[in-house]
Protein backbone atom coordinates (compact mmCIF):
# COMPACT_ATOMS: atom_id res chain seq x y z
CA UNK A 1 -0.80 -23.15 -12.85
CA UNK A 2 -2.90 -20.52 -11.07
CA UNK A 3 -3.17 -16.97 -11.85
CA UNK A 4 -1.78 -13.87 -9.92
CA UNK A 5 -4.24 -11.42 -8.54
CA UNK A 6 -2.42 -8.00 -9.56
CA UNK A 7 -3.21 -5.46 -7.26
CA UNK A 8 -4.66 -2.05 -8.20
CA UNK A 9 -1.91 -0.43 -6.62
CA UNK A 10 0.44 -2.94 -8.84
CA UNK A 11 -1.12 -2.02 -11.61
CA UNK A 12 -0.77 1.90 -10.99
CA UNK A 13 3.25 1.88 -10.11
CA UNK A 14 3.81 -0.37 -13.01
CA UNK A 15 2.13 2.16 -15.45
CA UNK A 16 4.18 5.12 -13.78
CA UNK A 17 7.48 3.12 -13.53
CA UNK A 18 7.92 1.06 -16.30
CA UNK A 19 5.38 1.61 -19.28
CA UNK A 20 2.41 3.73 -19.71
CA UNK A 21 0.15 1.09 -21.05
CA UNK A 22 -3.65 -0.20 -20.24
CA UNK A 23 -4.59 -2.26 -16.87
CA UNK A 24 -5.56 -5.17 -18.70
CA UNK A 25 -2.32 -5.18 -20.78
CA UNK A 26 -0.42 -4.56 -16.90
CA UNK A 27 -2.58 -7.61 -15.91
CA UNK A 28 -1.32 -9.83 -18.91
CA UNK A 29 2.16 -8.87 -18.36
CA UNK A 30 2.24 -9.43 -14.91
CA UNK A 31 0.78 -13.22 -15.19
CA UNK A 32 3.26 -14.28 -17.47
CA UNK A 33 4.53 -17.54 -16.80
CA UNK A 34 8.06 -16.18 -15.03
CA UNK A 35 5.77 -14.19 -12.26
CA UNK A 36 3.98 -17.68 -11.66
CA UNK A 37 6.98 -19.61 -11.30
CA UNK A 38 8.41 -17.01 -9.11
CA UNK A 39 5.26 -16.92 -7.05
CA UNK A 40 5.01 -20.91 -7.12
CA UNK A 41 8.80 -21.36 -5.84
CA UNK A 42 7.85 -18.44 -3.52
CA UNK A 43 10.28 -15.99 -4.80
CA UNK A 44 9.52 -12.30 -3.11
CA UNK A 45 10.86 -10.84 -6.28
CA UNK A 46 11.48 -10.72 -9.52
CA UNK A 47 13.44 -7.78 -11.47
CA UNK A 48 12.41 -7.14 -15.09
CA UNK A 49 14.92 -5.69 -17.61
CA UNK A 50 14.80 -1.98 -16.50
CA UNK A 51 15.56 -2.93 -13.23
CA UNK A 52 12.23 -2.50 -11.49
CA UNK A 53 11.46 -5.38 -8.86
CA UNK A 54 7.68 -6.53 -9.26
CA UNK A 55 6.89 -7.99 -5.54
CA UNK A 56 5.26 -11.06 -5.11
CA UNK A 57 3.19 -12.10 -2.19
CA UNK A 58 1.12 -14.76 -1.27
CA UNK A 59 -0.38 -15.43 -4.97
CA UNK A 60 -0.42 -11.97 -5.47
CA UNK A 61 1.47 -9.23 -6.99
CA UNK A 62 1.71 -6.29 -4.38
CA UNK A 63 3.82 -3.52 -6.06
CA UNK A 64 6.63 -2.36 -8.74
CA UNK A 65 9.43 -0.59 -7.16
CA UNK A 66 11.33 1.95 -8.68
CA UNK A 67 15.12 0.82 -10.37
CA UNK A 68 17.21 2.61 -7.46
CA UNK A 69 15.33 0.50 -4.75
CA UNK A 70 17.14 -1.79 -2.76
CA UNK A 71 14.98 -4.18 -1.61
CA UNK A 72 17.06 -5.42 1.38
CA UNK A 73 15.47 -2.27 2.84
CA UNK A 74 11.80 -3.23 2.86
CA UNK A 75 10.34 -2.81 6.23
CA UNK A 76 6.40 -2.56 6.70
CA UNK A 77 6.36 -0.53 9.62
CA UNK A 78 8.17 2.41 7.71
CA UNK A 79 8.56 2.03 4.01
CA UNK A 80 5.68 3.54 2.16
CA UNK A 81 7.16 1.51 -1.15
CA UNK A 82 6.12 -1.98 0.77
CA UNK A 83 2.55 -0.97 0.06
C-alpha cells in the first residue's frame, strides 16, 4: 500500500487538537495502516479516540477537525474547517 501525503496544515491542527508532538511523529501517526485503508476504500473520514475526524482526500490527509464538529456540515464555499 501507498503512503498518505499529510498536509502541512494536517499536521498543524493535529498538533493543536489532539497531541502536541513533532511533525514527523504527526506524519507516522497519520500513515498508519487504518488511514490507508480508509483512504484505499475511499472513506472521507476517520475519527480517532478523542473524537477528532482526520479527513481524507484523494491520497491525502487534508485536516483534523475539532471533537464538536459535525462533519455533515462541511461545505467548501463557507467552512474555513474544510481547509
Amino acid at each position: 500500500m501507498s503512503e498518505l501525503f499529510v498536509t502541512p496544515h494536517a499536521i498543524q491542527r493535529y498538533r493543536e487538537r489532539v497531541e502536541d508532538v513533532s511533525p514527523l511523529e504527526v506524519d507516522r501517526r497519520l500513515n498508519e495502516p487504518v488511514f490507508i485503508r480508509a483512504a484505499y476504500f475511499g472513506a472521507p473520514f476517520v475519527k480517532l479516540g478523542g473524537g477528532q475526524r482526520v479527513v481524507i482526500k484523494s491520497w491525502r490527509v487534508i485536516t483534523v477537525l475539532p471533537s464538536d464538529h459535525v462533519p455533515g456540515s462541511l461545505d467548501r464555499r463557507r467552512d474555513h474547517l474544510f481547509e
